[in-house]
PDB file of N, CA and C in Angstrom:
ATOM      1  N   UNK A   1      99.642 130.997 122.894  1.00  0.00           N
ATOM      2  CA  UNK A   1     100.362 129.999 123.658  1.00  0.00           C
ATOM      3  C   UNK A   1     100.483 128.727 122.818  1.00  0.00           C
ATOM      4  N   UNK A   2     101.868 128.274 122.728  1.00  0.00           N
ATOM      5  CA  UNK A   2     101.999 127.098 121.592  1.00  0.00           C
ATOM      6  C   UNK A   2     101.369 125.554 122.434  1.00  0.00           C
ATOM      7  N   UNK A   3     100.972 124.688 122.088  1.00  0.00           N
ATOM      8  CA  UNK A   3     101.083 123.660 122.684  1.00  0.00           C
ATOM      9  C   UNK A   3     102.285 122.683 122.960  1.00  0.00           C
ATOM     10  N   UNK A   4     102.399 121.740 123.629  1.00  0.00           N
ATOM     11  CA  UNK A   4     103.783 121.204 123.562  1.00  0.00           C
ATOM     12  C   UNK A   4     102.765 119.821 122.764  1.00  0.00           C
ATOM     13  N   UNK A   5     103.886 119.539 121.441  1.00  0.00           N
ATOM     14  CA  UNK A   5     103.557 118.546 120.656  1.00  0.00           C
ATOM     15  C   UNK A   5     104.081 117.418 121.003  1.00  0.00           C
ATOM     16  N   UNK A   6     105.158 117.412 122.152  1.00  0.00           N
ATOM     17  CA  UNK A   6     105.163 115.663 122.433  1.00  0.00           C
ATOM     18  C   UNK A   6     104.589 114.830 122.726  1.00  0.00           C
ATOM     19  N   UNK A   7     103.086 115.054 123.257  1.00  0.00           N
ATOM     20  CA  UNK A   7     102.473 114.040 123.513  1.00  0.00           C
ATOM     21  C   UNK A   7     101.782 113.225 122.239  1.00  0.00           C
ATOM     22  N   UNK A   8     101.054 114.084 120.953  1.00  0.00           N
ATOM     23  CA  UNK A   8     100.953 113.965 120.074  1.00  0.00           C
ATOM     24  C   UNK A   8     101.865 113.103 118.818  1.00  0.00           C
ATOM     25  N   UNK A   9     103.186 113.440 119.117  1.00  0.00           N
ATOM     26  CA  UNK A   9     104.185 113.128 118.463  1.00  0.00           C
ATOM     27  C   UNK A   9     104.694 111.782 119.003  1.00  0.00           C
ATOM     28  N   UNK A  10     104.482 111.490 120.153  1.00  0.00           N
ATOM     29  CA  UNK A  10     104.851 110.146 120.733  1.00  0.00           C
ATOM     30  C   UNK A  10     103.876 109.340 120.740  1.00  0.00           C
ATOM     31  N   UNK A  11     102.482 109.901 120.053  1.00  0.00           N
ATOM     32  CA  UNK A  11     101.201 108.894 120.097  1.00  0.00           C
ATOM     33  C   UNK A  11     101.026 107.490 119.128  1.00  0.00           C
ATOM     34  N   UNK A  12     101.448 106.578 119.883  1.00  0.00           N
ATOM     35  CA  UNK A  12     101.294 105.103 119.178  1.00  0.00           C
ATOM     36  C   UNK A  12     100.131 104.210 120.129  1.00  0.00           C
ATOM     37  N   UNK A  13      99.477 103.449 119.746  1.00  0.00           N
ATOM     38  CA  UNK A  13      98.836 102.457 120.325  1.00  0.00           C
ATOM     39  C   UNK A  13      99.682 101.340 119.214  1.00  0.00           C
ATOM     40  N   UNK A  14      99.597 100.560 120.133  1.00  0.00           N
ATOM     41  CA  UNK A  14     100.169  99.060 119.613  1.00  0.00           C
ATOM     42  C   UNK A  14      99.380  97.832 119.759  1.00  0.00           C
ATOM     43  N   UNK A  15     100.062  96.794 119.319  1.00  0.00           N
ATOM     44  CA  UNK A  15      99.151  95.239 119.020  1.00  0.00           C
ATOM     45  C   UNK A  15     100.311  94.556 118.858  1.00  0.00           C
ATOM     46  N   UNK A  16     100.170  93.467 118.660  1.00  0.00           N
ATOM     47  CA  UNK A  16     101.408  92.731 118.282  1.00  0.00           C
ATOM     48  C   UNK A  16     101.671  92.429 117.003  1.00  0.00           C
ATOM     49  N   UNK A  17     101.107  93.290 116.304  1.00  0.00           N
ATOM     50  CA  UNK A  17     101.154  93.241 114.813  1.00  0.00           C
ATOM     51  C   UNK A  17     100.868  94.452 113.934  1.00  0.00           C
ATOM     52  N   UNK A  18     100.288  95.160 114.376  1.00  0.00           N
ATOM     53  CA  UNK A  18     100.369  96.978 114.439  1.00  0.00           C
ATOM     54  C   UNK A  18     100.253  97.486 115.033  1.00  0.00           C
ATOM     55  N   UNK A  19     100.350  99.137 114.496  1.00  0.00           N
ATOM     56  CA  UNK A  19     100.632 100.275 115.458  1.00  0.00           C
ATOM     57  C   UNK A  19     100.121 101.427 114.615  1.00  0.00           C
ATOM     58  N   UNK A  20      99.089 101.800 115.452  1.00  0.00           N
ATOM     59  CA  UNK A  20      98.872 103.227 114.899  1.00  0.00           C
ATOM     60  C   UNK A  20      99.501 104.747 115.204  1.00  0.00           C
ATOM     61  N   UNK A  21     100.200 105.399 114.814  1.00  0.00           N
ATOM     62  CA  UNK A  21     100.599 106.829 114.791  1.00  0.00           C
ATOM     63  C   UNK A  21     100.013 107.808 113.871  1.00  0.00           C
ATOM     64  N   UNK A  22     100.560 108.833 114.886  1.00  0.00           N
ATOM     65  CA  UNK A  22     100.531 110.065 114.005  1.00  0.00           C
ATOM     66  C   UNK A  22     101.197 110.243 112.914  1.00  0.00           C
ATOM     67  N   UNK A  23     100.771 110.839 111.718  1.00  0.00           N
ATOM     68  CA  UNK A  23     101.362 111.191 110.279  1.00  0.00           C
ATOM     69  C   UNK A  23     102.672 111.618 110.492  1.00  0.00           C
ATOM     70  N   UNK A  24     103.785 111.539 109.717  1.00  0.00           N
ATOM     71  CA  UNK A  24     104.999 112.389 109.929  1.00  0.00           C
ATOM     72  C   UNK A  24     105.271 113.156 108.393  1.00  0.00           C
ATOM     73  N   UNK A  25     106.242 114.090 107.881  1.00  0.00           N
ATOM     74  CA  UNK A  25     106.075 114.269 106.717  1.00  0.00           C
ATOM     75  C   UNK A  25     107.481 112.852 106.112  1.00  0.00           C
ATOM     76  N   UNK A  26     107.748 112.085 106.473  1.00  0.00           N
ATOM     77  CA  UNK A  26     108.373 111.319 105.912  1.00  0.00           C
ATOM     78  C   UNK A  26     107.046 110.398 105.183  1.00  0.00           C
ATOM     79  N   UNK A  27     106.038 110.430 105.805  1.00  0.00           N
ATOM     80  CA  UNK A  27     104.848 109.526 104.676  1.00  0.00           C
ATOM     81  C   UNK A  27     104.945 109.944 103.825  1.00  0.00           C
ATOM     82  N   UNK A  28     104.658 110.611 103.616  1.00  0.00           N
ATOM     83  CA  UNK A  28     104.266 111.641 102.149  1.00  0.00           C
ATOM     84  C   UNK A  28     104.026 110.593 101.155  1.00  0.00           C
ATOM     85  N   UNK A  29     105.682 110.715 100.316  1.00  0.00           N
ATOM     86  CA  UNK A  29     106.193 109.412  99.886  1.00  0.00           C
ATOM     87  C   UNK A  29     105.439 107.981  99.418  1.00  0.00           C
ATOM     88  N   UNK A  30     105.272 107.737 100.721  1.00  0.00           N
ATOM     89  CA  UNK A  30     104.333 106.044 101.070  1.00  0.00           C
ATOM     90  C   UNK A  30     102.772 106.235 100.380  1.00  0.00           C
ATOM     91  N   UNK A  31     102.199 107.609 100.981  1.00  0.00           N
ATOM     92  CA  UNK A  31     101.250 107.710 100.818  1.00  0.00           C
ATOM     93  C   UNK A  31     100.960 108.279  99.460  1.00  0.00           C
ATOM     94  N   UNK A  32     101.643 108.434  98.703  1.00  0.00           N
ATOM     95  CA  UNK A  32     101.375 109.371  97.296  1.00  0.00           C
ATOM     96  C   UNK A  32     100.523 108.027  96.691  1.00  0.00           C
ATOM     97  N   UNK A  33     100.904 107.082  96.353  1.00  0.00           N
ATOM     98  CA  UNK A  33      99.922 106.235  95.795  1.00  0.00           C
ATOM     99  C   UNK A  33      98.780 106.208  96.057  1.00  0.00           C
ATOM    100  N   UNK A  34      98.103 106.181  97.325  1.00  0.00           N
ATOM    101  CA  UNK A  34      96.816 106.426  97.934  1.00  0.00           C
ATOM    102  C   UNK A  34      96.161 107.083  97.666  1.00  0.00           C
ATOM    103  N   UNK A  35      96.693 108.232  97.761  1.00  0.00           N
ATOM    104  CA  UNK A  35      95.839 109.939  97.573  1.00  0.00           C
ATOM    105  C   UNK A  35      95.913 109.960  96.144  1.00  0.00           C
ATOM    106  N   UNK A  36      96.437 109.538  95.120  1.00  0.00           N
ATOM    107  CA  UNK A  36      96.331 109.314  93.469  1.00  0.00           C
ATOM    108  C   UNK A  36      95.387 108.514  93.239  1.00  0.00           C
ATOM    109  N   UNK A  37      94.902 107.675  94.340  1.00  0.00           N
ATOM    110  CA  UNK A  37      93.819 106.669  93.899  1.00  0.00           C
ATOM    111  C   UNK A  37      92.079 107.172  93.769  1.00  0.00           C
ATOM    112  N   UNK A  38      92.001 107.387  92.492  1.00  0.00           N
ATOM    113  CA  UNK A  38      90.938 108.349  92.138  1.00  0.00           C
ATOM    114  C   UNK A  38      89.299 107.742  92.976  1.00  0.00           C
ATOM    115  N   UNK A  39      89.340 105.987  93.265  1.00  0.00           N
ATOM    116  CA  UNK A  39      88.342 105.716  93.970  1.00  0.00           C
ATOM    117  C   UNK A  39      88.598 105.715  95.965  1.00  0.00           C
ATOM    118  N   UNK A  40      89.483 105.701  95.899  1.00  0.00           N
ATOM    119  CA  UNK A  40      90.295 106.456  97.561  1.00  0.00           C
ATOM    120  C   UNK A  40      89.676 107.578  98.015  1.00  0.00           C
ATOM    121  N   UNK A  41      90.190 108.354  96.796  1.00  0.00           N
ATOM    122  CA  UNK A  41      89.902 109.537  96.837  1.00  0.00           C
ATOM    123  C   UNK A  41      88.451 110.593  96.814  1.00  0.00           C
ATOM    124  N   UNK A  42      87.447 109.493  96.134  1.00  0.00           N
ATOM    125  CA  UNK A  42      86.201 109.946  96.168  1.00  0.00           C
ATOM    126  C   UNK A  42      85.972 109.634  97.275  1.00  0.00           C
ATOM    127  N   UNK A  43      86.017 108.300  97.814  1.00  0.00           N
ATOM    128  CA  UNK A  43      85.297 107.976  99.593  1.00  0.00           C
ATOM    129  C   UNK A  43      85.728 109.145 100.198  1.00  0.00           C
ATOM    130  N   UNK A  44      86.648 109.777 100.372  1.00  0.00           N
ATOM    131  CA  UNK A  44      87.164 111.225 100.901  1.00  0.00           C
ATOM    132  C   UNK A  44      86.645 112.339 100.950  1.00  0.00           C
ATOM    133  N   UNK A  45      86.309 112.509  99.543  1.00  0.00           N
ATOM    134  CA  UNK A  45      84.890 113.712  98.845  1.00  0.00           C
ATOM    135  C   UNK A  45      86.317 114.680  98.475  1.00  0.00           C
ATOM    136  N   UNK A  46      87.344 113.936  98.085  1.00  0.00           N
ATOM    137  CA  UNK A  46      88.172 114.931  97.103  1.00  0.00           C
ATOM    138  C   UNK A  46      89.103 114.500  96.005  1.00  0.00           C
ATOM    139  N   UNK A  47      89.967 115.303  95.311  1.00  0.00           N
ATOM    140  CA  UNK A  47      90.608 115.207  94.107  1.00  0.00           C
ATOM    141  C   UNK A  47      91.844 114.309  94.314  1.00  0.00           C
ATOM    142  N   UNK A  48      92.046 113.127  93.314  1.00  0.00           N
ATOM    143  CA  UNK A  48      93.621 112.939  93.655  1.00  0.00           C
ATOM    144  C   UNK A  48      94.684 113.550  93.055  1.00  0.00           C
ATOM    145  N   UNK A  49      95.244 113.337  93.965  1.00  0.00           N
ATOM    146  CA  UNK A  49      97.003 113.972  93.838  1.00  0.00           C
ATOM    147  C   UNK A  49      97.557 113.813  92.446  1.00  0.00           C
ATOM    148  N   UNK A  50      98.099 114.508  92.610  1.00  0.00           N
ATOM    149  CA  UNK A  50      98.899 114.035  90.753  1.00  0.00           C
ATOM    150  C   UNK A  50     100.463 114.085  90.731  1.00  0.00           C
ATOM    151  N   UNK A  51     100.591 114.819  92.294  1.00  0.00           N
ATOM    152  CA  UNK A  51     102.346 114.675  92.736  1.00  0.00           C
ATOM    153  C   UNK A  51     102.629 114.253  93.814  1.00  0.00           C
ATOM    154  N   UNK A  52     103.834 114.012  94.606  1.00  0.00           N
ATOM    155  CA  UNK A  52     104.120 113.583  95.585  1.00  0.00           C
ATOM    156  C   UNK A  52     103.803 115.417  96.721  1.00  0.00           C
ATOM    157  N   UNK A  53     104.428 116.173  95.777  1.00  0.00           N
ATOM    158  CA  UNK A  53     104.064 117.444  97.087  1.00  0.00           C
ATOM    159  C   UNK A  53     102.580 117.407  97.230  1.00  0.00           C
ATOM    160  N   UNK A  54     101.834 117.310  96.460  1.00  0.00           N
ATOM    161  CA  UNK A  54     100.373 117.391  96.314  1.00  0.00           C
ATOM    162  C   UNK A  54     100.065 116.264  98.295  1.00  0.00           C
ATOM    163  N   UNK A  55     100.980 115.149  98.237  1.00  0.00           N
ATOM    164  CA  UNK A  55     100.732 114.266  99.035  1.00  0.00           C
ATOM    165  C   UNK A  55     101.288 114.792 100.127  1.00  0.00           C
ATOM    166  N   UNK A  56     102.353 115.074 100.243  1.00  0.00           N
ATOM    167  CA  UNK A  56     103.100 116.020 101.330  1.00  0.00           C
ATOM    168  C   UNK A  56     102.012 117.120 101.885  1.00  0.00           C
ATOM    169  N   UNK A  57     101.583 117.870 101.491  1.00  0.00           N
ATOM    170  CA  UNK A  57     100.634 118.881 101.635  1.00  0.00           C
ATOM    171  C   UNK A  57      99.450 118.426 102.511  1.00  0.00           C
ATOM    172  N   UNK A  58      99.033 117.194 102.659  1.00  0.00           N
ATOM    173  CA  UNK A  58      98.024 116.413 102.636  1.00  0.00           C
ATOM    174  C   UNK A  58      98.303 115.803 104.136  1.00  0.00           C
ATOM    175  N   UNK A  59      99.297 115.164 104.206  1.00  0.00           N
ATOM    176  CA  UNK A  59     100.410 115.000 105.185  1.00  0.00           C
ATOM    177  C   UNK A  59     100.774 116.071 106.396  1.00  0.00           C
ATOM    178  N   UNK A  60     100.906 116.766 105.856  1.00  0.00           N
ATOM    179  CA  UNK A  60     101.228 117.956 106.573  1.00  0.00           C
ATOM    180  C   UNK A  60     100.014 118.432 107.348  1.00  0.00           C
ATOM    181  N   UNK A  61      99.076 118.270 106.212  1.00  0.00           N
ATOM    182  CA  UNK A  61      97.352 118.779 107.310  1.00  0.00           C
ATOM    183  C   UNK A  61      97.455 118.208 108.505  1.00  0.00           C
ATOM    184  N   UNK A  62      97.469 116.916 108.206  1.00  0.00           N
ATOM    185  CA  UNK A  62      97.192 115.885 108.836  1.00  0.00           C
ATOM    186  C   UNK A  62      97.862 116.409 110.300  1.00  0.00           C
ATOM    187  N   UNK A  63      99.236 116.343 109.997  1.00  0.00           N
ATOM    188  CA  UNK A  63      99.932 117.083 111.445  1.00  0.00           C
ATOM    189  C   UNK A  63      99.394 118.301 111.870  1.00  0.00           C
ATOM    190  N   UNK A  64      99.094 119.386 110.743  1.00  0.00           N
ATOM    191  CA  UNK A  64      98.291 120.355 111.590  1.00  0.00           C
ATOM    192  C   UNK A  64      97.125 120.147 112.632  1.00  0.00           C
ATOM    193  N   UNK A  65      96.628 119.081 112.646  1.00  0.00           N
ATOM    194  CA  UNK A  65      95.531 118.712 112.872  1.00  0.00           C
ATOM    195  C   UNK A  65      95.602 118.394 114.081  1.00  0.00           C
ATOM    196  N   UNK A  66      96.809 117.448 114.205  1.00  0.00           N
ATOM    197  CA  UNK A  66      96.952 117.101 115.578  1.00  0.00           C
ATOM    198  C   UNK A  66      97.678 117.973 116.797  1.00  0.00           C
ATOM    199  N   UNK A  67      98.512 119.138 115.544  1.00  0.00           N
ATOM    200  CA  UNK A  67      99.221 120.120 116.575  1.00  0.00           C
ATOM    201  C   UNK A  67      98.498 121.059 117.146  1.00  0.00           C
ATOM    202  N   UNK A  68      96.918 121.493 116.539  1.00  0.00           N
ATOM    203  CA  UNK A  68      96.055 122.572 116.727  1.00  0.00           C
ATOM    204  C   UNK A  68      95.282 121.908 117.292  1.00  0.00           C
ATOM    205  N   UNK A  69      94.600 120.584 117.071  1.00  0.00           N
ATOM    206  CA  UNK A  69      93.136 120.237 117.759  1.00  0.00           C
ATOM    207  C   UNK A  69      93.125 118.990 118.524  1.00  0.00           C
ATOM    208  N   UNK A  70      94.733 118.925 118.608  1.00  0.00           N
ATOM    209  CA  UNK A  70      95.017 116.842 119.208  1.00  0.00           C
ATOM    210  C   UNK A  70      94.439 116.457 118.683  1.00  0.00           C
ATOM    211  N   UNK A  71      93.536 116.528 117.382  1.00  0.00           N
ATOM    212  CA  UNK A  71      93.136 115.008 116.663  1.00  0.00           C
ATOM    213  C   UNK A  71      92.911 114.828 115.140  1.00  0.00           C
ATOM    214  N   UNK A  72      93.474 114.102 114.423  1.00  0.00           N
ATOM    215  CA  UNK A  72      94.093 113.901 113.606  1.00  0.00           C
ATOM    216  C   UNK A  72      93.994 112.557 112.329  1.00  0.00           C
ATOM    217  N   UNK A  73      94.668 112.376 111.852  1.00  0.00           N
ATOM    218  CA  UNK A  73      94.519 110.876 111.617  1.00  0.00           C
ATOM    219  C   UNK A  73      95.435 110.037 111.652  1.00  0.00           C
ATOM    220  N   UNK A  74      95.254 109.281 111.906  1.00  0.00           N
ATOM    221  CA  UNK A  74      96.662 108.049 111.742  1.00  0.00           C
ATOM    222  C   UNK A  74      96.773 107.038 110.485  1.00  0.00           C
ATOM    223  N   UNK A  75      98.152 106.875 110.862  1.00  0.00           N
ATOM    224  CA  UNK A  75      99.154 106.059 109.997  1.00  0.00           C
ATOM    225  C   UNK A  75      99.314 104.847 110.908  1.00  0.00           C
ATOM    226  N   UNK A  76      98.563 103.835 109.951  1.00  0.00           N
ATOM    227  CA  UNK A  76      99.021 102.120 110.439  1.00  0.00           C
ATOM    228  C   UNK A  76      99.962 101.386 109.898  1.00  0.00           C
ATOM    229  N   UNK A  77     100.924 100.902 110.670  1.00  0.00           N
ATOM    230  CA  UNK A  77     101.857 100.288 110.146  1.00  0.00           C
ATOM    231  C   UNK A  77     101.690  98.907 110.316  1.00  0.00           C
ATOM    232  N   UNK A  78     102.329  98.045 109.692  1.00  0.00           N
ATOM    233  CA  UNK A  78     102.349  96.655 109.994  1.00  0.00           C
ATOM    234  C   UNK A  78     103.364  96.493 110.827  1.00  0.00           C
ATOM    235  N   UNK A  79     104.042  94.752 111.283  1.00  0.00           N
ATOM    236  CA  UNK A  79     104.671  94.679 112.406  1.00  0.00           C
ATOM    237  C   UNK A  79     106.163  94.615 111.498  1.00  0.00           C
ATOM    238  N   UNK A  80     106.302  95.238 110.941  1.00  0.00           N
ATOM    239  CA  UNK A  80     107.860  95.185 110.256  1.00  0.00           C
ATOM    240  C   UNK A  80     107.793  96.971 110.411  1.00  0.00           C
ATOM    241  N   UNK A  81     107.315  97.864 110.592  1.00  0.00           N
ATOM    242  CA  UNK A  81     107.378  99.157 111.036  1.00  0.00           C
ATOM    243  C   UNK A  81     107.456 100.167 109.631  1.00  0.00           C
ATOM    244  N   UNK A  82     106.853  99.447 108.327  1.00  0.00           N
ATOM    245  CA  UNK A  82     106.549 100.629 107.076  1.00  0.00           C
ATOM    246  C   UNK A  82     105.403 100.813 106.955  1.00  0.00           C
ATOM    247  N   UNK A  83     105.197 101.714 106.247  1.00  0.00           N
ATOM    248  CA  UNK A  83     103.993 102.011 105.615  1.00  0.00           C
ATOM    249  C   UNK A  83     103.527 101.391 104.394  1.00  0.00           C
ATOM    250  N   UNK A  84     102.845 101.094 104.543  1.00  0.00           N
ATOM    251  CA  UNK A  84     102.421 100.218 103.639  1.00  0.00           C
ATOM    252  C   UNK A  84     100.644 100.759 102.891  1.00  0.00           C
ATOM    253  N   UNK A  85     100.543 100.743 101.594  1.00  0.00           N
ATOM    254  CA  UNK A  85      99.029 100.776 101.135  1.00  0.00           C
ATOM    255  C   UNK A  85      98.849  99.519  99.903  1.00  0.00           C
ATOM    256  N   UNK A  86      97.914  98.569 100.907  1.00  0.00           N
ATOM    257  CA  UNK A  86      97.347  97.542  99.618  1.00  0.00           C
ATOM    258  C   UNK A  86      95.539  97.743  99.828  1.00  0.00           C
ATOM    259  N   UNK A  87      95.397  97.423  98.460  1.00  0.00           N
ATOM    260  CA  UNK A  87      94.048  97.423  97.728  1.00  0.00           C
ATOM    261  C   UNK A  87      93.553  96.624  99.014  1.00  0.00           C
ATOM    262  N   UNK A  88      92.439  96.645  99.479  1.00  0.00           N
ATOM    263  CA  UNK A  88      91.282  95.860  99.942  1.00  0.00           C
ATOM    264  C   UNK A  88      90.505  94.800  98.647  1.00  0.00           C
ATOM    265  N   UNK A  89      90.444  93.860  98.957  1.00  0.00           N
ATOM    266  CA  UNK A  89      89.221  93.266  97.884  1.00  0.00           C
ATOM    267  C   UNK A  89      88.398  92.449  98.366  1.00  0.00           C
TER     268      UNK A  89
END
């Protein structure tokens, strides 16, 4: 029996300055820098990417995740609605 993924797929919490969602494979993209980031990537306990499909792939879990077990991880956006990844310091 499939689940119905709209609830998942429509999952945002908001703020007046972000919003968290579910992954889409349009991140991919956004996120390839991230997942290349070899100290990112250790807090994780894995390898970075070395391509954008490598990131897509990654992406894609991510949705598996939420289509099989409702839970997943999210994508924060800022209040202009991209994705965005900056360094912490």
């Amino acid at each position: 029996m499939a689940r119905d993924t709209s609830s998942w797929e429509q999952l945002r919490l908001h703020t007046e300055r972000l919003c968290l969602r579910a992954p889409t494979p349009q991140d991919a993209e956004a996120l390839y820098e991230l997942f290349a980031d070899e100290e990112v990537m250790r807090g994780l306990n894995r390898n970075p990417v070395s391509a954008v499909e490598e990131a897509r792939a990654m992406t894609e879990a991510g949705t598996a995740g939420w289509r099989t077990d409702e839970l997943g991880p999210f994508i924060l956006e800022a209040n202009d609605r991209q994705v965005s990844v900056k360094p912490v310091s």
